[in-house]
C-alpha atoms as a PDB file:
ATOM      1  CA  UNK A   1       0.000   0.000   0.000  1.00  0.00           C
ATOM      2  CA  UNK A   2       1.045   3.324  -0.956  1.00  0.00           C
ATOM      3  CA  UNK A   3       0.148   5.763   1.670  1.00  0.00           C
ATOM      4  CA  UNK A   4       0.788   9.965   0.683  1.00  0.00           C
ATOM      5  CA  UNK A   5       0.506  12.534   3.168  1.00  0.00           C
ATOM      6  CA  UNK A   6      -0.729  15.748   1.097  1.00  0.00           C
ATOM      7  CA  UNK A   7       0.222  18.177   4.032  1.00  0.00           C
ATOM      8  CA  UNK A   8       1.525  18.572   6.816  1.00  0.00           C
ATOM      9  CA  UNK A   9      -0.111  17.177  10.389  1.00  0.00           C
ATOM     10  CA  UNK A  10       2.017  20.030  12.162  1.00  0.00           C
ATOM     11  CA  UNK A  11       3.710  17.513  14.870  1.00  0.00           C
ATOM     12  CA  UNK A  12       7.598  17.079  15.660  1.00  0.00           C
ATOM     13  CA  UNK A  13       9.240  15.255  12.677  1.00  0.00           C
ATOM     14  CA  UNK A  14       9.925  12.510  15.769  1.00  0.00           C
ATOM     15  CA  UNK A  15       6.417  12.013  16.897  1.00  0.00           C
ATOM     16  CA  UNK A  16       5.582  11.519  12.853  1.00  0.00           C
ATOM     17  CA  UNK A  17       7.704   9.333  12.531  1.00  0.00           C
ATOM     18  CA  UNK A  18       6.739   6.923  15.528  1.00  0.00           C
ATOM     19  CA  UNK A  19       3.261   6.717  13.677  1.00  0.00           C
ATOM     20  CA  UNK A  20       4.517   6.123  10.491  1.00  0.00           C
ATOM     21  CA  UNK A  21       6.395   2.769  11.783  1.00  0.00           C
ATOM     22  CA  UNK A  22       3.694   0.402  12.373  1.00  0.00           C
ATOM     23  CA  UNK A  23       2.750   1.283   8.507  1.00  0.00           C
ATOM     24  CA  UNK A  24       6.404   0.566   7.209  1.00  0.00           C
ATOM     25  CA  UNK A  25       6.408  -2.210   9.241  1.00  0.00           C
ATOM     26  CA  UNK A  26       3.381  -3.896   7.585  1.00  0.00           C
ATOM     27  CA  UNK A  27       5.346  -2.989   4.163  1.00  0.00           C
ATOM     28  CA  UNK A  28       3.379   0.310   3.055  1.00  0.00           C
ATOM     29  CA  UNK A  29       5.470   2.993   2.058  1.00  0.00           C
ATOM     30  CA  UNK A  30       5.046   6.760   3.352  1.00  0.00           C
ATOM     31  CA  UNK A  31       5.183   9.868   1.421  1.00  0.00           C
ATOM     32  CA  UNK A  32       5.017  13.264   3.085  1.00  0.00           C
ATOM     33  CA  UNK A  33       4.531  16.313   1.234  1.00  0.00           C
ATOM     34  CA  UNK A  34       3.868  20.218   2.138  1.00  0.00           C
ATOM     35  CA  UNK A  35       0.830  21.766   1.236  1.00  0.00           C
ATOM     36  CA  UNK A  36       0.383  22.297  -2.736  1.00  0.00           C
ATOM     37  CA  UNK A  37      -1.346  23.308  -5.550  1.00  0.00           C
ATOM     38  CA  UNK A  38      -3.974  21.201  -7.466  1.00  0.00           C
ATOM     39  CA  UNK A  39      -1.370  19.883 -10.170  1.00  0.00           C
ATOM     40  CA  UNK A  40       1.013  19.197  -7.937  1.00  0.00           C
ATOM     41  CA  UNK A  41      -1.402  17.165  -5.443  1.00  0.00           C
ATOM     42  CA  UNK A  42      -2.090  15.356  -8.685  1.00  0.00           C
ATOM     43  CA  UNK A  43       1.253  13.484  -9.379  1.00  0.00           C
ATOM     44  CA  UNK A  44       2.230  13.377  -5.953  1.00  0.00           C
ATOM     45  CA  UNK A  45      -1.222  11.691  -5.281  1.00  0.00           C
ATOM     46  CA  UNK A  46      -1.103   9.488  -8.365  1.00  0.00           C
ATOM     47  CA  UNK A  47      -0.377   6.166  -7.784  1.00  0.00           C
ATOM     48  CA  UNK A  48      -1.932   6.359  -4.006  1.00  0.00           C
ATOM     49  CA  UNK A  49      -3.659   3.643  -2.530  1.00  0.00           C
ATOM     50  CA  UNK A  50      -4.671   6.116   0.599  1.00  0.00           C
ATOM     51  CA  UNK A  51      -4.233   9.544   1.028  1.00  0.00           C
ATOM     52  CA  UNK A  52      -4.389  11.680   4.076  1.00  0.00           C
ATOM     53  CA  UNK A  53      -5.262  15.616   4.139  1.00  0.00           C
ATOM     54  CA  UNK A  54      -5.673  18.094   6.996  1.00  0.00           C
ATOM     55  CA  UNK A  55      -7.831  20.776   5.816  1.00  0.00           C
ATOM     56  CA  UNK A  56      -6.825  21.699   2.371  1.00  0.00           C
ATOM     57  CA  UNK A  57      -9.636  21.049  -0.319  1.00  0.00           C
ATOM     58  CA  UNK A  58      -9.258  17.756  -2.181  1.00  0.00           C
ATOM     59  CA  UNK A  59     -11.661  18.354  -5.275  1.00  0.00           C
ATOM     60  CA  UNK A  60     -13.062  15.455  -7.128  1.00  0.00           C
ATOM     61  CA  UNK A  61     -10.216  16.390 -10.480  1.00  0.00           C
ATOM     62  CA  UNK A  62      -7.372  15.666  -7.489  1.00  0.00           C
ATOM     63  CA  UNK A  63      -9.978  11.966  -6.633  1.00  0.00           C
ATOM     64  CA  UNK A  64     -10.065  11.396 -10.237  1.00  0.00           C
ATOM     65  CA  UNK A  65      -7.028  11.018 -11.009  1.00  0.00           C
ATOM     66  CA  UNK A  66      -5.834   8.782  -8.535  1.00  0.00           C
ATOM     67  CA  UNK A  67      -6.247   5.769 -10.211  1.00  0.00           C
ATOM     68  CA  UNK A  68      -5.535   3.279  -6.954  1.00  0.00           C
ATOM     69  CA  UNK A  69      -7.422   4.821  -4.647  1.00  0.00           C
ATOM     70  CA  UNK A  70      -9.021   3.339  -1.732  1.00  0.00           C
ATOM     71  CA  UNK A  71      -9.005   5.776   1.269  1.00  0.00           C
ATOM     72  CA  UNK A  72      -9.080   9.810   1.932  1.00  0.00           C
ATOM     73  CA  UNK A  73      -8.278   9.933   5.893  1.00  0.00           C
ATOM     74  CA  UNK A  74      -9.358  13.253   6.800  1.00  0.00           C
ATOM     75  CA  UNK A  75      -7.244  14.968   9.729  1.00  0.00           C
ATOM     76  CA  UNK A  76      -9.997  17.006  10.692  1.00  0.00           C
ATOM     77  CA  UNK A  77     -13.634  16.950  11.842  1.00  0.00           C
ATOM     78  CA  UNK A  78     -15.194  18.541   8.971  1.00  0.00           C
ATOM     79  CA  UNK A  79     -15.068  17.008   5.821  1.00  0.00           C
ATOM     80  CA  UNK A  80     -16.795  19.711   3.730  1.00  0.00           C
ATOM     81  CA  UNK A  81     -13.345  20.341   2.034  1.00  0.00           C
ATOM     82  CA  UNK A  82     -13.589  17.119   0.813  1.00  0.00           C
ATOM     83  CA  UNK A  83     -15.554  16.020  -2.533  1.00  0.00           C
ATOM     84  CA  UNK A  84     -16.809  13.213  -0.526  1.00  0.00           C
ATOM     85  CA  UNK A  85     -19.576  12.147  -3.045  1.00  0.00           C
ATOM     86  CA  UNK A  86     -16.794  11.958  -5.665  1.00  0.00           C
ATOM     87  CA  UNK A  87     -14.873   9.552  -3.659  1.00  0.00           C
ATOM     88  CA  UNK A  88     -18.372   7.486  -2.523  1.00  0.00           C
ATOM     89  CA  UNK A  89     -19.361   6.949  -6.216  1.00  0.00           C
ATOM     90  CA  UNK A  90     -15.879   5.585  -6.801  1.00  0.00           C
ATOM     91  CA  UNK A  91     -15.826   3.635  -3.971  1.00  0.00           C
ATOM     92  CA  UNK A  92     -13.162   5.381  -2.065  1.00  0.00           C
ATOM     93  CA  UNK A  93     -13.700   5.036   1.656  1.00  0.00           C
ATOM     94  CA  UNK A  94     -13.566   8.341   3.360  1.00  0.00           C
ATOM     95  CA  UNK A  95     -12.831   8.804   7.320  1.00  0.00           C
ATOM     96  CA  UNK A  96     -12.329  11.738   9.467  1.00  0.00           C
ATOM     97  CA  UNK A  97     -10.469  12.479  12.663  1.00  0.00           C
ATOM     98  CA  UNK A  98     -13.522  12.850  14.927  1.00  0.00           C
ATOM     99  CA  UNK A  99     -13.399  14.555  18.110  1.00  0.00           C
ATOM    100  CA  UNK A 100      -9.693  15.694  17.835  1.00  0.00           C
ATOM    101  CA  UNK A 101     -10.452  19.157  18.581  1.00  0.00           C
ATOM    102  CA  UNK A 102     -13.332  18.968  21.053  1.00  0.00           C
ATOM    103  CA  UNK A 103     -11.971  20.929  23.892  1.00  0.00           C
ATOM    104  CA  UNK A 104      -9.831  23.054  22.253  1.00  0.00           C
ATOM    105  CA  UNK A 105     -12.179  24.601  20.015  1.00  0.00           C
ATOM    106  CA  UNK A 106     -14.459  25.022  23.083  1.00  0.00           C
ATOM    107  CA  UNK A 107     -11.326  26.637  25.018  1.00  0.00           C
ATOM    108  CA  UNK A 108     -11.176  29.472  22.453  1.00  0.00           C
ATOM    109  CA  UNK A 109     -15.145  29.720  22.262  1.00  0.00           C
ATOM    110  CA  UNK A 110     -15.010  30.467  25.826  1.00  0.00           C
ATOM    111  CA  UNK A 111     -12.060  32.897  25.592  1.00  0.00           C
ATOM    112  CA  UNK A 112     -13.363  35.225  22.651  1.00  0.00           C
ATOM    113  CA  UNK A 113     -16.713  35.198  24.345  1.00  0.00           C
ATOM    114  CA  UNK A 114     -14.707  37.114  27.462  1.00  0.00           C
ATOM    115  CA  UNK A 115     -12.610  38.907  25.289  1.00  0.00           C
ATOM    116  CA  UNK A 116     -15.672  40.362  23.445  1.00  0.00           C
ATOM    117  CA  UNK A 117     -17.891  41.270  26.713  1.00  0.00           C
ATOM    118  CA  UNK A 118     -15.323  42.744  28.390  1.00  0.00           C
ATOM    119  CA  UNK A 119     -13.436  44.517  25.886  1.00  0.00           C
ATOM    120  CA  UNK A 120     -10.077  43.156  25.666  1.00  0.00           C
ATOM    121  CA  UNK A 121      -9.019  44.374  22.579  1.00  0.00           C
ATOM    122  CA  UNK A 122     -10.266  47.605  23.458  1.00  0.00           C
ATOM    123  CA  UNK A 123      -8.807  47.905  26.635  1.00  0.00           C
ATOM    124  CA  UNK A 124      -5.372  46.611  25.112  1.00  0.00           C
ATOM    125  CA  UNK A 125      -5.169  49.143  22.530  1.00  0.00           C
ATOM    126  CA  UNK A 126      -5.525  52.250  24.816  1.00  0.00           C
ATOM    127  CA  UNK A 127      -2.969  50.928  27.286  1.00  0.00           C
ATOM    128  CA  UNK A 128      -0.638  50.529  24.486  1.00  0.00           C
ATOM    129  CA  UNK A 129      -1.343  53.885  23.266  1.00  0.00           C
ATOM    130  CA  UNK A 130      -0.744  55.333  27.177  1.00  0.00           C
ATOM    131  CA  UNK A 131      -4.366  55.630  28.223  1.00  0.00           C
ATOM    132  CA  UNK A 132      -6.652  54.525  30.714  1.00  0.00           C
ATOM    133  CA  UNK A 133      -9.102  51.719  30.395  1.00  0.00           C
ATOM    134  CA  UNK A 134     -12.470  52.140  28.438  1.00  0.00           C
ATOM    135  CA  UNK A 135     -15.013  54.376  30.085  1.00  0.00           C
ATOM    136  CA  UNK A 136     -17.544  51.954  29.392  1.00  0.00           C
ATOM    137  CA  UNK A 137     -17.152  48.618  31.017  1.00  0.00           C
ATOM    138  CA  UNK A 138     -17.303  45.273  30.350  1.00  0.00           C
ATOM    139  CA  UNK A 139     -19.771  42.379  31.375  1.00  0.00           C
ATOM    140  CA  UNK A 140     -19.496  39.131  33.149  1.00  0.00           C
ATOM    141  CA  UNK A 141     -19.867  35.903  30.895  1.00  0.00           C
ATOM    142  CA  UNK A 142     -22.000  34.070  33.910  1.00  0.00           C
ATOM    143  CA  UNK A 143     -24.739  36.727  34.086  1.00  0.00           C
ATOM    144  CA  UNK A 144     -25.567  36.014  30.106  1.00  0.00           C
ATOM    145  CA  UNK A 145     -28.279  33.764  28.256  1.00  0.00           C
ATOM    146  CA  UNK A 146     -26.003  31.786  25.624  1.00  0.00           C
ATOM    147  CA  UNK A 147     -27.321  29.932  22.671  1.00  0.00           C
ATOM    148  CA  UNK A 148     -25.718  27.258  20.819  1.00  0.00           C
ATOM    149  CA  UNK A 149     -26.381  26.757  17.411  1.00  0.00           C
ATOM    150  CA  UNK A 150     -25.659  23.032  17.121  1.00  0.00           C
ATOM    151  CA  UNK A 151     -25.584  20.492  19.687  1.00  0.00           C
ATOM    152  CA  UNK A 152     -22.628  18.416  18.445  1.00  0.00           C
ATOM    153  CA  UNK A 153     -19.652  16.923  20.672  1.00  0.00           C
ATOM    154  CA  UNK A 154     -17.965  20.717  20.357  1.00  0.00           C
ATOM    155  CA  UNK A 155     -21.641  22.348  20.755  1.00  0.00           C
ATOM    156  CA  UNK A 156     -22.352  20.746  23.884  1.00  0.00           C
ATOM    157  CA  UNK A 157     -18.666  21.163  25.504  1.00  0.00           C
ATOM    158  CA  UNK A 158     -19.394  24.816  25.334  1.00  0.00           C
ATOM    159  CA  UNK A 159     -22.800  24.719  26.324  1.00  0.00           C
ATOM    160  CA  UNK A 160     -21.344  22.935  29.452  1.00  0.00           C
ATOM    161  CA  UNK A 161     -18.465  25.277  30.180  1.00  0.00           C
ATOM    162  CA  UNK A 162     -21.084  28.662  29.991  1.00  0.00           C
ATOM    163  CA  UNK A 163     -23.493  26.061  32.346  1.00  0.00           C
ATOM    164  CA  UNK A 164     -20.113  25.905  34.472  1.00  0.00           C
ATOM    165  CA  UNK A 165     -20.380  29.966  34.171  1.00  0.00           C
ATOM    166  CA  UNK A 166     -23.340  30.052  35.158  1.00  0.00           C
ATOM    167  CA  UNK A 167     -24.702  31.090  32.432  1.00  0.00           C
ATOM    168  CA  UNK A 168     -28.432  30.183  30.955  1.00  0.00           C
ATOM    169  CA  UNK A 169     -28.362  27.923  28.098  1.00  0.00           C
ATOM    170  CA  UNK A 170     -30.400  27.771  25.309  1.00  0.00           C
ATOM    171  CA  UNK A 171     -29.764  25.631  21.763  1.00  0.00           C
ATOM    172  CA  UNK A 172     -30.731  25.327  18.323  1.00  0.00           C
ATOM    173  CA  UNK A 173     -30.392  22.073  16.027  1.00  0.00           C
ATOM    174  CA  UNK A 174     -32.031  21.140  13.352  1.00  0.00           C
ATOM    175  CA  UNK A 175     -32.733  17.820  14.540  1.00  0.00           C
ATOM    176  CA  UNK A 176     -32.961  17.336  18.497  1.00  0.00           C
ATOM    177  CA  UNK A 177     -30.598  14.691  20.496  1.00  0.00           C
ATOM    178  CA  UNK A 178     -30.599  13.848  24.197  1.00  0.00           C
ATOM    179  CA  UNK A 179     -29.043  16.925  25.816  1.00  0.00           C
ATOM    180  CA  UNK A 180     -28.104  17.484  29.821  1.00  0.00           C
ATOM    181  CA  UNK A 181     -31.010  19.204  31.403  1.00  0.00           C
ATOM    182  CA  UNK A 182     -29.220  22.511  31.486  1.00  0.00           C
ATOM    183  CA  UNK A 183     -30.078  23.045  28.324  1.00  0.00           C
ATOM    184  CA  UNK A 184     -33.194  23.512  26.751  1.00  0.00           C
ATOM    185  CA  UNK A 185     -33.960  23.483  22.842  1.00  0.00           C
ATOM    186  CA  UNK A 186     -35.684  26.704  21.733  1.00  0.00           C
ATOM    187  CA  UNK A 187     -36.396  27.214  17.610  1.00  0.00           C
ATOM    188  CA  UNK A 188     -33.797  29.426  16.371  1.00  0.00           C
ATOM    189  CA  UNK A 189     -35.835  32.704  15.887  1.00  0.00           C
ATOM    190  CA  UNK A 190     -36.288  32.269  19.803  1.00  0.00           C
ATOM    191  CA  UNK A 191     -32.513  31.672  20.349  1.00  0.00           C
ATOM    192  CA  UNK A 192     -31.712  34.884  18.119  1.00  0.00           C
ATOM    193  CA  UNK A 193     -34.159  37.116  20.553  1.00  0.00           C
ATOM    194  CA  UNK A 194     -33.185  35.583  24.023  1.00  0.00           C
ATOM    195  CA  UNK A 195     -29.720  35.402  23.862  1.00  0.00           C
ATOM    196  CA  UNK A 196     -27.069  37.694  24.946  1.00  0.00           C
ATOM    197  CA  UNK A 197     -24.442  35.535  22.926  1.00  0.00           C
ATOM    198  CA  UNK A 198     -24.788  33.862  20.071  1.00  0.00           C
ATOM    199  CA  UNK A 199     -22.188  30.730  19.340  1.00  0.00           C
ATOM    200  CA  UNK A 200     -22.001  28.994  16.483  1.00  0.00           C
ATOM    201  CA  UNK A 201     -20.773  25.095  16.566  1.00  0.00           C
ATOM    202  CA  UNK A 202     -23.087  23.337  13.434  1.00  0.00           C
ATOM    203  CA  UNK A 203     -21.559  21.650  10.159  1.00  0.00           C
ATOM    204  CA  UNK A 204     -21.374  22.980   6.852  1.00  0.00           C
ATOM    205  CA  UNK A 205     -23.558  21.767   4.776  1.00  0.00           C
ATOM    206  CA  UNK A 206     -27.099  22.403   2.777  1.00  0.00           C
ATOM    207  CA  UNK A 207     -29.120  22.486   5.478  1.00  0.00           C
ATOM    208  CA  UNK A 208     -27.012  24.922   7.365  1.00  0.00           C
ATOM    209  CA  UNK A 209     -25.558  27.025   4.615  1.00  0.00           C
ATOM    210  CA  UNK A 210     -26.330  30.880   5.063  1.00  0.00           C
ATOM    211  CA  UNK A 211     -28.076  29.813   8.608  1.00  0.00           C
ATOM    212  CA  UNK A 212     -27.468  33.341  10.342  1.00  0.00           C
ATOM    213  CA  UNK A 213     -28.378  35.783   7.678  1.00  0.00           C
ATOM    214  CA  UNK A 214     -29.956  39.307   7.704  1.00  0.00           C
ATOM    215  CA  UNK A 215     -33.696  37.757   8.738  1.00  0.00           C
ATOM    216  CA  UNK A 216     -31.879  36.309  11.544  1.00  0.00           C
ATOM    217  CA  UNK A 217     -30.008  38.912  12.298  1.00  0.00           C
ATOM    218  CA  UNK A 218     -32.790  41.592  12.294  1.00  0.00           C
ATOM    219  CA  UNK A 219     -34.242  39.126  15.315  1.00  0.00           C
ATOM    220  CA  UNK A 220     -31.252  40.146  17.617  1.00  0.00           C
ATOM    221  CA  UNK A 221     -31.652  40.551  21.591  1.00  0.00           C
ATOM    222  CA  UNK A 222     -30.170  44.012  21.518  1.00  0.00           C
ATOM    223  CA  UNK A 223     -26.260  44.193  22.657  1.00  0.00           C
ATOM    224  CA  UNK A 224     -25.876  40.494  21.688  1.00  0.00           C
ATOM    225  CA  UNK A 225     -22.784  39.497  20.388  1.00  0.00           C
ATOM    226  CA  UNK A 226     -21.747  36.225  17.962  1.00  0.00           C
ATOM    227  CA  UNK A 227     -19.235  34.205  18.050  1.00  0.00           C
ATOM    228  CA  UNK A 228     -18.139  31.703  15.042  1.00  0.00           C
ATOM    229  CA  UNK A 229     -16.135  28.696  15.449  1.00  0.00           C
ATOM    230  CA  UNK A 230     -17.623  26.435  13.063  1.00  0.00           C
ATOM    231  CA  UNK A 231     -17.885  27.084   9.247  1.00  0.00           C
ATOM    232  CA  UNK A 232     -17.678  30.740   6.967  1.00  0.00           C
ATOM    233  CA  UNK A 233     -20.317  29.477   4.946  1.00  0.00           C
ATOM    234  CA  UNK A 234     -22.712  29.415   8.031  1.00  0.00           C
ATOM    235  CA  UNK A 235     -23.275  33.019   8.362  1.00  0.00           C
ATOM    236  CA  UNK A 236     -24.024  35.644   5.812  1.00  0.00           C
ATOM    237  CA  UNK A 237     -20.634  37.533   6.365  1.00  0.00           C
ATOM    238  CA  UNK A 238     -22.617  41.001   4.482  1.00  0.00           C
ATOM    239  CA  UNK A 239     -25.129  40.562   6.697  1.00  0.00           C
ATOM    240  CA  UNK A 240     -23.256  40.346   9.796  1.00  0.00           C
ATOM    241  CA  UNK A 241     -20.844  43.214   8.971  1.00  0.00           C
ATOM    242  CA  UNK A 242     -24.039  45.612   8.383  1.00  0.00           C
ATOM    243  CA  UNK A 243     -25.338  44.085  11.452  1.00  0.00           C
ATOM    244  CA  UNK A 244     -22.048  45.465  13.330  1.00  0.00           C
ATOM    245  CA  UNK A 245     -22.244  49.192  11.648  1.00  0.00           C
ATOM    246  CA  UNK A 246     -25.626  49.603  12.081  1.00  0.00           C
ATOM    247  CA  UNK A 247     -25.388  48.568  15.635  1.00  0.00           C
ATOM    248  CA  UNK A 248     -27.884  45.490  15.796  1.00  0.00           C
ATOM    249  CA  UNK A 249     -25.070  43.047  16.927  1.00  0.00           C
ATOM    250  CA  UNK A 250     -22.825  44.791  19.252  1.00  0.00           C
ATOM    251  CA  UNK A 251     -19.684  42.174  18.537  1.00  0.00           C
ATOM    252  CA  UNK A 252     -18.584  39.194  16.499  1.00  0.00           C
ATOM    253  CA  UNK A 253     -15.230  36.940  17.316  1.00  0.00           C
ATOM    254  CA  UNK A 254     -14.956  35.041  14.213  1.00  0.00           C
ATOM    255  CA  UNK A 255     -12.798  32.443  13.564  1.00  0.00           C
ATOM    256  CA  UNK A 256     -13.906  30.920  10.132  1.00  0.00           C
ATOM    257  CA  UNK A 257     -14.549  32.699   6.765  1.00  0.00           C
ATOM    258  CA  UNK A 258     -15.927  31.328   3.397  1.00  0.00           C
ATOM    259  CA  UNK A 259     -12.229  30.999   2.364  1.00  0.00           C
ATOM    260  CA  UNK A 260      -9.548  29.902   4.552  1.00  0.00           C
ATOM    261  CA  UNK A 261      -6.965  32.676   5.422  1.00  0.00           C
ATOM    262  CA  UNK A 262      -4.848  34.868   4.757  1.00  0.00           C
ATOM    263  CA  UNK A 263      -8.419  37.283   3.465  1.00  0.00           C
ATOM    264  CA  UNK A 264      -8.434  39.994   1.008  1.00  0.00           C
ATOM    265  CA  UNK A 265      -7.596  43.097   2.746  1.00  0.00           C
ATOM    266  CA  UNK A 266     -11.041  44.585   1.755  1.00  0.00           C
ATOM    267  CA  UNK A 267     -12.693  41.296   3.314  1.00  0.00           C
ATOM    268  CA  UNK A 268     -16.135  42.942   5.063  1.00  0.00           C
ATOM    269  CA  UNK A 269     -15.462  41.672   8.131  1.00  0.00           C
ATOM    270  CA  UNK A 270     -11.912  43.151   8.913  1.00  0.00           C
ATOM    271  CA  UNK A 271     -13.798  47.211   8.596  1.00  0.00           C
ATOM    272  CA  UNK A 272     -16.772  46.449  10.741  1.00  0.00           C
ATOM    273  CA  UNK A 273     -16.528  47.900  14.000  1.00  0.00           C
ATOM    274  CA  UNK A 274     -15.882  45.243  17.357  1.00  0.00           C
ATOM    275  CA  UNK A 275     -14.532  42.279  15.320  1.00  0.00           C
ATOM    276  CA  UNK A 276     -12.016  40.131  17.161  1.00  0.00           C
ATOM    277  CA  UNK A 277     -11.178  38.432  14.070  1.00  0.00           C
ATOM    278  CA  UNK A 278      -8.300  34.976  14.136  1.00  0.00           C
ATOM    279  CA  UNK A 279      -7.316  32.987  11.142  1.00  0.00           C
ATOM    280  CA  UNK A 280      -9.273  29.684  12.038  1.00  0.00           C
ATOM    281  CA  UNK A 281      -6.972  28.187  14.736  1.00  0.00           C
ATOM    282  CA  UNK A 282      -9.974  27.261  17.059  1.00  0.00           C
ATOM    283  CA  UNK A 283      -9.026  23.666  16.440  1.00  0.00           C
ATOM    284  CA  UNK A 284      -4.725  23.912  16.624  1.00  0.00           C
ATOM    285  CA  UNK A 285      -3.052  23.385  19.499  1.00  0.00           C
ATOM    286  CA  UNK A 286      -0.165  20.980  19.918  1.00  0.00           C
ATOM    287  CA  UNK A 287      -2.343  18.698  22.579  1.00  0.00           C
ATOM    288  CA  UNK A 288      -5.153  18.435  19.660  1.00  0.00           C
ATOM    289  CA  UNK A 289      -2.912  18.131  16.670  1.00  0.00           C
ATOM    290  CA  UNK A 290      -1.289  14.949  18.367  1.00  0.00           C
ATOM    291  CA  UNK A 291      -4.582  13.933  19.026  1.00  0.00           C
ATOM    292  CA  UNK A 292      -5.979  13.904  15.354  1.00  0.00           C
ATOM    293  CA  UNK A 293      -2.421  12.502  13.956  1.00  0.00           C
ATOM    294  CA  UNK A 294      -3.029   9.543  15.800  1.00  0.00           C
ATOM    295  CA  UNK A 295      -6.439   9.184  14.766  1.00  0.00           C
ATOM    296  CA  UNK A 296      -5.799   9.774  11.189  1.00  0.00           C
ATOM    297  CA  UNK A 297      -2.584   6.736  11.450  1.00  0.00           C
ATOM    298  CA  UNK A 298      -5.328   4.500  13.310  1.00  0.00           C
ATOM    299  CA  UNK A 299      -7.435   4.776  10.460  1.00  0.00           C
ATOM    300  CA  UNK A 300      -5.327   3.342   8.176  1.00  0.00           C
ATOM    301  CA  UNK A 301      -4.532   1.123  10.435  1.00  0.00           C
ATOM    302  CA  UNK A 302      -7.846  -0.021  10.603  1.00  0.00           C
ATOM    303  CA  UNK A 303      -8.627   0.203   7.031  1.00  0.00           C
ATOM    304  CA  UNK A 304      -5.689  -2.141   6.948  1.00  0.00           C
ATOM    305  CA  UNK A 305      -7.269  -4.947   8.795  1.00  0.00           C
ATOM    306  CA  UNK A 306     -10.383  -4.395   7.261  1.00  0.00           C
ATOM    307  CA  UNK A 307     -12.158  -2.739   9.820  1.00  0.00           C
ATOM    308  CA  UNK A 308     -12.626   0.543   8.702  1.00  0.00           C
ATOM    309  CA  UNK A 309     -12.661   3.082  11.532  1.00  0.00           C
ATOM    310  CA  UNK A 310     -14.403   7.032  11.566  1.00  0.00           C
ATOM    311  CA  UNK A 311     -16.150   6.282   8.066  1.00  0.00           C
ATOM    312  CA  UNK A 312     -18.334   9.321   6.462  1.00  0.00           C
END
């Protein structure tokens, strides 16, 4: 089996190498490249009988044209990067690296939610500049109604860290799971007019595309802020900027955009006014990207015996 690493897992050359043995030693061979373009994923890919990715798009012309393959091992929870119904209809197995970024995506939910109520960035600037803190102060998170907009693993390990606040939690989902009794399911018109913050943890996909869009927006609880740590693609980024100048939403931390990062300078977001803006590291730290490289090698390791692990 040929397996080719597309990009980088960003772990210690050391620590990749430990999880590349067990594959050598059952007579695979293991390519590791940097991140590239489409050609060059194409010969690099092209006699592949698995290939593993992080979260750089693999389009169905890169799934095409590997003419062995069997397996796309995703290092990374979403998959929408991924032309999975390419690789289905040519019976590629595709698995992801579930769960690998649970609590650390939850970590920096929590921390831009207390950046944004009490003015961090604000606060930093002018003592930088040699003045005094903001006249106006900040809030506590714990005195706030939060809602969650999808009750997934990362969803609900927010939902339980505000609960931990103290905070009163409310959640949307489009369909409705067993939930701890701190939370209570509200539809999301309800959500957009009760709470204080707003925090987006749903996938990417049809159902979910353009969720939080001017409509939504207009329903606001007045002062509320938003925070997105789940897909660009979600939100209507317009609609959220003009939310922001005209004053209906009072702050956004934003982590994901429709296009991964670096943005076009003139990217709507980057003028509004009270954007704590970050170039999608909600999932990276080095705890979780050990975590999801050793997912991503059990997988094939798995796959390898048959018993295919993390399928989508």
């Amino acid at each position: 089996m040929e397996v080719v690493l597309l990009e980088s897992l960003k772990i210690p050359e050391e620590e990749l190498a430990q999880l590349v043995k067990p594959l050598t030693d059952r007579g695979c061979t293991f390519t590791a490249y940097q991140r590239s373009s489409v050609e060059e994923q194409k010969k690099q890919a092209q006699n592949a009988d698995i290939v593993m990715i992080a979260n750089m798009p693999l389009t169905a012309e890169v799934i095409e044209s590997c003419k062995n393959l069997k397996m796309i091992d995703i290092a990374f929870t979403g998959i929408d990067h991924v032309d999975v119904q390419k690789a289905k209809s040519l019976g590629v197995t595709v698995c992801n690296a579930a769960g690998y970024s649970t609590s650390t995506v939850a970590e920096l939910t929590i921390g831009m939610m207390i950046s944004l109520l009490r003015k961090v960035r604000e606060n930093e600037a002018r003592c930088r500049g040699g003045l005094a803190a903001c006249p106006e102060l900040g809030t506590e998170l714990g005195s706030k109604t939060v809602g969650i907009v999808g009750t997934g693993a990362i969803g609900l390990s927010v939902a339980k860290l505000c609960h931990a606040f103290g905070c009163r939690v409310i959640a949307y989902a489009p369909r409705k799971k067993d939930v701890p009794d701190y939370v209570k399911y509200v539809p999301l018109p309800d959500l957009m007019a009760q709470a204080d913050v707003i925090s987006l943890h749903c996938p990417m996909n049809a159902e979910t595309k353009g969720l939080i869009g001017q409509k939504e927006l207009a329903g606001l609880k007045k002062g509320a802020i938003l925070v997105n740590a789940a897909r660009g693609g979600v939100v209507d980024t317009q609609a959220v900027a003009d939310a922001l100048t005209n004053g209906k939403l009072a702050g956004a931390a934003i982590d994901v955009f429709e296009t991964e990062p670096p943005l076009a300078t003139d990217h709507p977001l980057l003028s509004a006014p009270n954007v704590l803006a970050t170039p999608h590291i909600a999932y990276a730290s080095q705890e979780s990207m050990s975590r999801r490289a050793k997912i991503v090698f059990d997988n094939v390791l798995a796959f390898l015996d048959g018993h295919p692990a993390n399928v989508k």
